[in-house]
Each structure stands twice: as C-alpha cells, then as structure tokens.
N, C-alpha and C. Protein backbone atom coordinates (compact mmCIF):
# COMPACT_ATOMS: atom_id res chain seq x y z
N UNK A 1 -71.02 -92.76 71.43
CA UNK A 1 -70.09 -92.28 72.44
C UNK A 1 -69.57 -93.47 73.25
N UNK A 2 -68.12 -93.64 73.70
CA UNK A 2 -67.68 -94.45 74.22
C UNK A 2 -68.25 -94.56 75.60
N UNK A 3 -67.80 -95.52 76.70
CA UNK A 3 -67.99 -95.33 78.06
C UNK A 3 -67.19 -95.69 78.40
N UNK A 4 -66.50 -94.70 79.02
CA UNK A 4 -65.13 -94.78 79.48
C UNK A 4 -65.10 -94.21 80.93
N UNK A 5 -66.29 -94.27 81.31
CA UNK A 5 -66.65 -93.32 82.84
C UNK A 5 -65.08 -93.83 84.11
N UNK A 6 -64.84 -95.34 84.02
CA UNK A 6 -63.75 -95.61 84.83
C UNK A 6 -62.49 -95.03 84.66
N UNK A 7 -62.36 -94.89 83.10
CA UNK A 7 -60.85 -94.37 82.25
C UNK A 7 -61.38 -92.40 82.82
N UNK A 8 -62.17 -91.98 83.16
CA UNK A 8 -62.44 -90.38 82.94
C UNK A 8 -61.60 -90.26 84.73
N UNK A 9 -62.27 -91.48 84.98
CA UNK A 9 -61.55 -90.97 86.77
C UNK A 9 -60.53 -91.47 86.98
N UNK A 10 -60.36 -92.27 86.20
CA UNK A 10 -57.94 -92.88 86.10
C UNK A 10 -57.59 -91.60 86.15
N UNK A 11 -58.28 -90.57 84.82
CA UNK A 11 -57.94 -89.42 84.44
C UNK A 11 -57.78 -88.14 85.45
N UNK A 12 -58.64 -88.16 86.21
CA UNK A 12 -59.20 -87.04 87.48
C UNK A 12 -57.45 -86.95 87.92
N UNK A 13 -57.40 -88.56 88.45
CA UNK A 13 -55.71 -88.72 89.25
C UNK A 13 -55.05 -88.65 88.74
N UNK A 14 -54.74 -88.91 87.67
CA UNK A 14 -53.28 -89.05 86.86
C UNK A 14 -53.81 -88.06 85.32
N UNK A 15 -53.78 -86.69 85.28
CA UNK A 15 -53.96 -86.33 83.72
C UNK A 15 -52.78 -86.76 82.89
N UNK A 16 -51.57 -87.53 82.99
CA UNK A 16 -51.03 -87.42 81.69
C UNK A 16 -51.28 -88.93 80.99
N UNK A 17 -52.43 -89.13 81.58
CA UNK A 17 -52.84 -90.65 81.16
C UNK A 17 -53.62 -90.05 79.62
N UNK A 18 -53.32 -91.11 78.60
CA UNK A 18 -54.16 -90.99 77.36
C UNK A 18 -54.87 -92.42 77.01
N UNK A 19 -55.83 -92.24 76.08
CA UNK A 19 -56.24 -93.76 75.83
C UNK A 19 -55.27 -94.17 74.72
N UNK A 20 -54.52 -95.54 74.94
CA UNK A 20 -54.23 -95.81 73.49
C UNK A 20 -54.87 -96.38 72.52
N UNK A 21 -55.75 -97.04 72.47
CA UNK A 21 -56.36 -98.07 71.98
C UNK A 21 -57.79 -98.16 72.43
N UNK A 22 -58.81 -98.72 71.69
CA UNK A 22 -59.88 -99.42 71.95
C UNK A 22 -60.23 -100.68 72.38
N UNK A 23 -60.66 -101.49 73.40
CA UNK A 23 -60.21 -102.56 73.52
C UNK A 23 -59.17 -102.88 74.43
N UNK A 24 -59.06 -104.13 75.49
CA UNK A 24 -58.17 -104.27 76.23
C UNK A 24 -56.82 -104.08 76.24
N UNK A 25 -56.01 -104.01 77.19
CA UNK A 25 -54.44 -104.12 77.03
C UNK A 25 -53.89 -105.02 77.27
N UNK A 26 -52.82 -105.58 76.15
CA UNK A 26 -52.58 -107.05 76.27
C UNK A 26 -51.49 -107.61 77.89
N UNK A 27 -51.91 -108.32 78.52
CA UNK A 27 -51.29 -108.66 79.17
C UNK A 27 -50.88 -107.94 80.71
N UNK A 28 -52.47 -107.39 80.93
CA UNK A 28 -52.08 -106.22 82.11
C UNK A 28 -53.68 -106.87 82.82
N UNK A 29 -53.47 -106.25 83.97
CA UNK A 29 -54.52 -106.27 85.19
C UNK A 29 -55.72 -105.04 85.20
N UNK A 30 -56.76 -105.67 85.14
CA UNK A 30 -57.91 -104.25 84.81
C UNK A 30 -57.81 -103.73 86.70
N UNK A 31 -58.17 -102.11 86.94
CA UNK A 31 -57.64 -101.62 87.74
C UNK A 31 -58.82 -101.98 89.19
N UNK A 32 -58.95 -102.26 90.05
CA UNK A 32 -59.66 -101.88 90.74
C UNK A 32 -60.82 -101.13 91.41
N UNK A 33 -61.75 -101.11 91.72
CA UNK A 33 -62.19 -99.85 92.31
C UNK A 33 -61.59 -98.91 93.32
N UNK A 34 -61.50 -97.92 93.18
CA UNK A 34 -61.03 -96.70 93.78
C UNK A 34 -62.02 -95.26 94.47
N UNK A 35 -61.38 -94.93 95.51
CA UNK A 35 -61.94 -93.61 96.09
C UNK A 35 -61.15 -92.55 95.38
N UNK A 36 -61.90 -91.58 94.45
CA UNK A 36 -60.98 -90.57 94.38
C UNK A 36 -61.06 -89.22 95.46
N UNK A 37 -59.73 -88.77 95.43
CA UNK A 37 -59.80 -87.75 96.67
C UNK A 37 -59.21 -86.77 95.44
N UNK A 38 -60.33 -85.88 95.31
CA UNK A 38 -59.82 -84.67 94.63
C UNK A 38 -59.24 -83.24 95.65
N UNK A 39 -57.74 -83.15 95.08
CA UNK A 39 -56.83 -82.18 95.82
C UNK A 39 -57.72 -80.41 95.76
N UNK A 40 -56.89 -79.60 96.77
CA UNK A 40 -57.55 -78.05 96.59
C UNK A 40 -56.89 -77.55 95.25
N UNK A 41 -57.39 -76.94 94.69
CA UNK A 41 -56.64 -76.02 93.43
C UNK A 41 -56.14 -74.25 93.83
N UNK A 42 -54.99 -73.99 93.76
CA UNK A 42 -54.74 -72.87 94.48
C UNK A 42 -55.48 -72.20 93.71
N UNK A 43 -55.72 -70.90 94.65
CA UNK A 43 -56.44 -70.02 94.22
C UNK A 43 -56.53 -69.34 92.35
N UNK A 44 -54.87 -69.10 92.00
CA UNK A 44 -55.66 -68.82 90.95
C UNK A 44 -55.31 -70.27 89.95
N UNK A 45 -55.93 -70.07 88.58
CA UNK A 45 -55.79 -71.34 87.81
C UNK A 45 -56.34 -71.08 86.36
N UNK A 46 -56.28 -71.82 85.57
CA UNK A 46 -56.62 -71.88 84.11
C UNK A 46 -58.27 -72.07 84.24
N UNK A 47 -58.88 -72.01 83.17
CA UNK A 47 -60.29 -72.25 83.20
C UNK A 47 -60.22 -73.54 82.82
N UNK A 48 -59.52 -74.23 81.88
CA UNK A 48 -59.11 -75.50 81.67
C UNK A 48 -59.09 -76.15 83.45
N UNK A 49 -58.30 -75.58 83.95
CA UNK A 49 -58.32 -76.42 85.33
C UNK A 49 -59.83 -76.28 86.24
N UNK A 50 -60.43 -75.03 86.11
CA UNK A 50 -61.83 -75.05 86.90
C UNK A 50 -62.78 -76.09 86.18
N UNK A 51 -62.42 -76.55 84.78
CA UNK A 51 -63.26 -76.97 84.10
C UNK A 51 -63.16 -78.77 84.97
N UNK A 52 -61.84 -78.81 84.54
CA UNK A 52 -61.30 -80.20 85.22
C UNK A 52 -61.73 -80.66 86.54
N UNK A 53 -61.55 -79.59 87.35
CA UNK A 53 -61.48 -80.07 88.53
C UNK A 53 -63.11 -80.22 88.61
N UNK A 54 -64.08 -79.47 88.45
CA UNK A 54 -65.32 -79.73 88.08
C UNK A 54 -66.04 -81.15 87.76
N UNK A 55 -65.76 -81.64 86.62
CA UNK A 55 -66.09 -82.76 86.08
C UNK A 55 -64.99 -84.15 86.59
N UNK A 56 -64.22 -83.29 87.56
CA UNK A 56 -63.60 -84.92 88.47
C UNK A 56 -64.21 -84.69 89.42
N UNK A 57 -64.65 -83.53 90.30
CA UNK A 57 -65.80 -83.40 91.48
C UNK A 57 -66.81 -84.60 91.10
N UNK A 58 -67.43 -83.71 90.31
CA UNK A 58 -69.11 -84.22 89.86
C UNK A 58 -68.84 -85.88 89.71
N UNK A 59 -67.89 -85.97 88.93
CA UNK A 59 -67.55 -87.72 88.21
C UNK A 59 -67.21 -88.37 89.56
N UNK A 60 -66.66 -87.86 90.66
CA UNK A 60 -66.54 -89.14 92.34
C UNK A 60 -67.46 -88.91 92.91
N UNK A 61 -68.56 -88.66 92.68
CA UNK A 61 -69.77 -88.75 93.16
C UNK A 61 -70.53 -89.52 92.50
N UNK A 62 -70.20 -89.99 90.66
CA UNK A 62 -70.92 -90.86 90.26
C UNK A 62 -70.51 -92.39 89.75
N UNK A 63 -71.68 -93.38 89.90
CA UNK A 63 -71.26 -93.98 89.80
C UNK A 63 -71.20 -94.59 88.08
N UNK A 64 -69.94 -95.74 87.83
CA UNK A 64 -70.07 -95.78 86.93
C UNK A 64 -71.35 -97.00 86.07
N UNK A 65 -71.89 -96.88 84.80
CA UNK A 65 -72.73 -97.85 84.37
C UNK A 65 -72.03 -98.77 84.14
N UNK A 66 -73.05 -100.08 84.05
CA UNK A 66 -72.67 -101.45 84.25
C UNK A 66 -72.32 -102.46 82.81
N UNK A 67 -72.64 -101.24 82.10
CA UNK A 67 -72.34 -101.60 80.47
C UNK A 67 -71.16 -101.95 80.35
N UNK A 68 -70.42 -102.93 79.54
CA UNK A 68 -68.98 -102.75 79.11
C UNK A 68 -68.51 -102.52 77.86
N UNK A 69 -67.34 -101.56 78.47
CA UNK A 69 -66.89 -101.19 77.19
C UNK A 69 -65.43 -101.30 77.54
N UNK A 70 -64.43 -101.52 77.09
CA UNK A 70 -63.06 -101.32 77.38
C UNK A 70 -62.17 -100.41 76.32
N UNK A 71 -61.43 -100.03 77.34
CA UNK A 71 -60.04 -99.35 76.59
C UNK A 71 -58.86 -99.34 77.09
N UNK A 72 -57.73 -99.20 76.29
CA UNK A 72 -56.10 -99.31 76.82
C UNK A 72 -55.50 -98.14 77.39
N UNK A 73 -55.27 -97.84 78.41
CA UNK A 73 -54.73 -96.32 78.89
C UNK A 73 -53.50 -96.75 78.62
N UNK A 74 -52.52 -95.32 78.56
CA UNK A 74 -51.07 -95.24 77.82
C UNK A 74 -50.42 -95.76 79.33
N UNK A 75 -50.76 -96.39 80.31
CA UNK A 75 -50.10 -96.66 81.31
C UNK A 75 -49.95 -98.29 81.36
N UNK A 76 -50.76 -98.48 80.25
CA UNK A 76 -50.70 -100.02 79.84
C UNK A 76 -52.01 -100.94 80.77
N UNK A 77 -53.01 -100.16 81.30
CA UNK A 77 -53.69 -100.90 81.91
C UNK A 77 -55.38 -101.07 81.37
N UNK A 78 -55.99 -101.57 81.29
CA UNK A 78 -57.22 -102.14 80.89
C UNK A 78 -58.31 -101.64 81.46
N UNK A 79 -58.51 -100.50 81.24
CA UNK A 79 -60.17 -99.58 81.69
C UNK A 79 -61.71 -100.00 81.25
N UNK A 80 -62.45 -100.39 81.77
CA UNK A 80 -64.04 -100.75 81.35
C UNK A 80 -64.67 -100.22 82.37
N UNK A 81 -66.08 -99.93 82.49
CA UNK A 81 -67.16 -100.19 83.25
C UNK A 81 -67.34 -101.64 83.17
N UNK A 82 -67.26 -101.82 84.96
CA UNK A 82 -67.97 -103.48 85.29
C UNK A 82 -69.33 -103.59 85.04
C-alpha cells in the first residue's frame, strides 16, 4: 500500500485532485504543511459524502508517518510524507 497520507488531505480540500504518477513532479514545489479546516455538510448528502467527510475528520487529526514515499497530484505538485 502506498503512503500517501499528505496526498489523502490535499484531497480532504480540493477533491478534484487525482494522483498522476508515482514519484515526484517534475519541476514543482513539494507543498507545505497545512491546517485542514473541514467545512459543515448540509444536512442532507450522499453516503459517499458522509463517508468523505469522515475520513478527512479522522485524517486532520492525524498525523502523517515519517516514511517517504512520493507522488504527482494532477495539480502538478509533489506529495510525500516528510
């Protein structure tokens, strides 16, 4: 299984992010650390979305491992655990 724990919470904020690639992205800036602030979900919603919003809760509460692994998000930027 990959570790992509940093690329899962790019994801939380931005879903139309995809991975392209395995491995860095050429010529881009790996992203920062970030606070995510997960938004309210109106009342009603997909189970797809309770599922989501769930596992971006749980995931900004954790932190990520120190292993590296990298990957290319379709936004062109360079995702690893530090």
């Amino acid at each position: 299984m990959r570790l992509v724990c940093t690329f899962a919470k790019a994801y939380c904020r931005d879903t139309t992010l995809h991975v392209a690639h395995d491995g860095p992205c050429s010529g881009t800036v790996k992203p920062t650390g970030t606070v995510i602030s997960v938004s309210t979900i109106p009342p009603l919603y997909t189970g797809s979305e309770a599922v989501l919003d769930f596992f971006c809760t749980f995931l900004s509460h954790e932190s990520c491992t120190t292993a590296t692994d990298e990957i290319c998000g379709s936004d062109n930027v360079t995702y690893n655990n530090p």
